[in-house]
Protein backbone atom coordinates (compact mmCIF):
# COMPACT_ATOMS: atom_id res chain seq x y z
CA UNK A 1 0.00 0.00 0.00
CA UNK A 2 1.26 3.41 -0.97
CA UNK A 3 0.87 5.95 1.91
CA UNK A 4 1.73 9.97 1.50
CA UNK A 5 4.30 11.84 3.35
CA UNK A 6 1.32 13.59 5.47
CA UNK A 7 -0.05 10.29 6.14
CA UNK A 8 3.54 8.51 7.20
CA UNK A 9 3.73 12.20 9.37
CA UNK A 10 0.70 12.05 10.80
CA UNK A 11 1.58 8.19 12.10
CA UNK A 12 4.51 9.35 13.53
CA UNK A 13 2.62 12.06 15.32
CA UNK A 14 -0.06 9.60 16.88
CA UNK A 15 2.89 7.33 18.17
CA UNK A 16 5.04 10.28 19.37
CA UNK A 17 1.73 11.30 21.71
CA UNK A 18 0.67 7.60 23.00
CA UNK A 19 4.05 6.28 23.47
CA UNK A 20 5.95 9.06 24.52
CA UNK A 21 3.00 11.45 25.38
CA UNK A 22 4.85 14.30 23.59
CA UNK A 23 2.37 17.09 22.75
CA UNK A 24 1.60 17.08 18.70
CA UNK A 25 2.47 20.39 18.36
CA UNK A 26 5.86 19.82 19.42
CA UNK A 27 6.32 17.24 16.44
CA UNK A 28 7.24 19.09 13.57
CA UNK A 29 9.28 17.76 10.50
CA UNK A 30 12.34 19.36 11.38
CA UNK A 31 12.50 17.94 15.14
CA UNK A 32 15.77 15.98 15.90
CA UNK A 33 14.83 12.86 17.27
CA UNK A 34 17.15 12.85 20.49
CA UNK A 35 17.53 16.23 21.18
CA UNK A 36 14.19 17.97 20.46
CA UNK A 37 11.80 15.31 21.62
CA UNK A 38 14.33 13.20 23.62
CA UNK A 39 14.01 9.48 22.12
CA UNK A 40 16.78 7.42 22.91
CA UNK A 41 17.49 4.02 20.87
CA UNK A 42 15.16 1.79 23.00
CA UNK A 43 12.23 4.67 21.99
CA UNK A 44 13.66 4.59 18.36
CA UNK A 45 12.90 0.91 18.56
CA UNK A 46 9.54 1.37 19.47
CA UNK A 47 8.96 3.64 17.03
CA UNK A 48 9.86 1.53 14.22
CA UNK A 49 7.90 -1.31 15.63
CA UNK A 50 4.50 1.18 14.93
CA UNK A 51 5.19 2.14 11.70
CA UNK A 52 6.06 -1.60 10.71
CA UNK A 53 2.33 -2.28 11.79
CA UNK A 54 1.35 0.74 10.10
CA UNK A 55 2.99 -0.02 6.87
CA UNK A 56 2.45 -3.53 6.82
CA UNK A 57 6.14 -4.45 6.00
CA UNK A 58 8.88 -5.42 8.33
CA UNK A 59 12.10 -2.66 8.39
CA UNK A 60 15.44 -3.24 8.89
CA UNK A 61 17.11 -1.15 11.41
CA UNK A 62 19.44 -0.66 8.95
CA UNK A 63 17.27 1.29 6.97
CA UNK A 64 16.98 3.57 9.69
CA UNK A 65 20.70 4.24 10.80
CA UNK A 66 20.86 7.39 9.35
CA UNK A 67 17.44 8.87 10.35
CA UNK A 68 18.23 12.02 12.99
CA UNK A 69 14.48 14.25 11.98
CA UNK A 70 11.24 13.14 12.21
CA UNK A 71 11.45 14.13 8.58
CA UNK A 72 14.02 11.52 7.93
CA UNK A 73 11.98 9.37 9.07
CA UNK A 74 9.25 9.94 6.54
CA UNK A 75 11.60 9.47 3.99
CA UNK A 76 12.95 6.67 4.94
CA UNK A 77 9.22 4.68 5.20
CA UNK A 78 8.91 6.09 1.75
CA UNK A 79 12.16 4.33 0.72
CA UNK A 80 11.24 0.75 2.34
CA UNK A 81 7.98 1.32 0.64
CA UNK A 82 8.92 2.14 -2.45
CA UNK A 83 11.47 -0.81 -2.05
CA UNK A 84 8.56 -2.95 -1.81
CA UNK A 85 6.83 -1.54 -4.63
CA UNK A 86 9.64 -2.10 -6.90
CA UNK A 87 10.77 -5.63 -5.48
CA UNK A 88 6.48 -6.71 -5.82
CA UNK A 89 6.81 -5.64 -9.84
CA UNK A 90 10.16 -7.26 -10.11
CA UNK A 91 7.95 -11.00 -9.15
CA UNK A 92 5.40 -10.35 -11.26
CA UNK A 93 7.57 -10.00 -14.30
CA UNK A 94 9.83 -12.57 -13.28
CA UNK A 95 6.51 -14.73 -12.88
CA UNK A 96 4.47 -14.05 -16.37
């Protein structure tokens, strides 16, 4: 499933407030994740665990070394998604 960059951000959002109960407003796209809303790794973890239900499609922590912003991290789901996408036409053509 495709999902937009407001969509992915407004996910991220929702988590921030029930797992960390960090106000919305405070979320922006430019927020660092450890030193604007204070995350550490464990909380990164936990994060990535949502969005894996919200996607639908296991990440790789890998895929998220380099993520610092909460805009980073919209990008990156884009990139696993897209990923997908392009590995899901890649078996069909393989398959016809």
């Amino acid at each position: 499933m495709k999902y937009t960059d407001q969509e992915i951000y407004s996910k991220i959002v929702s988590v921030m407030e029930e797992l960390f109960e960090i106000p919305a407003n405070e979320v922006k796209l430019e927020s660092r994740i450890s030193e604007d809303l204070d995350l550490d790794s464990i909380d990164a973890i936990d994060l990535i665990t949502e969005l894996q239900n919200f996607i639908g499609h296991r990440i790789q922590p890998e895929q998220f070394k380099n993520v610092r912003t909460v805009i980073d991290i919209v990008k990156a789901s884009q990139r696993v998604l897209s990923d997908i996408e392009n590995e899901s036409k890649t078996q069909q053509r393989t398959s016809v």
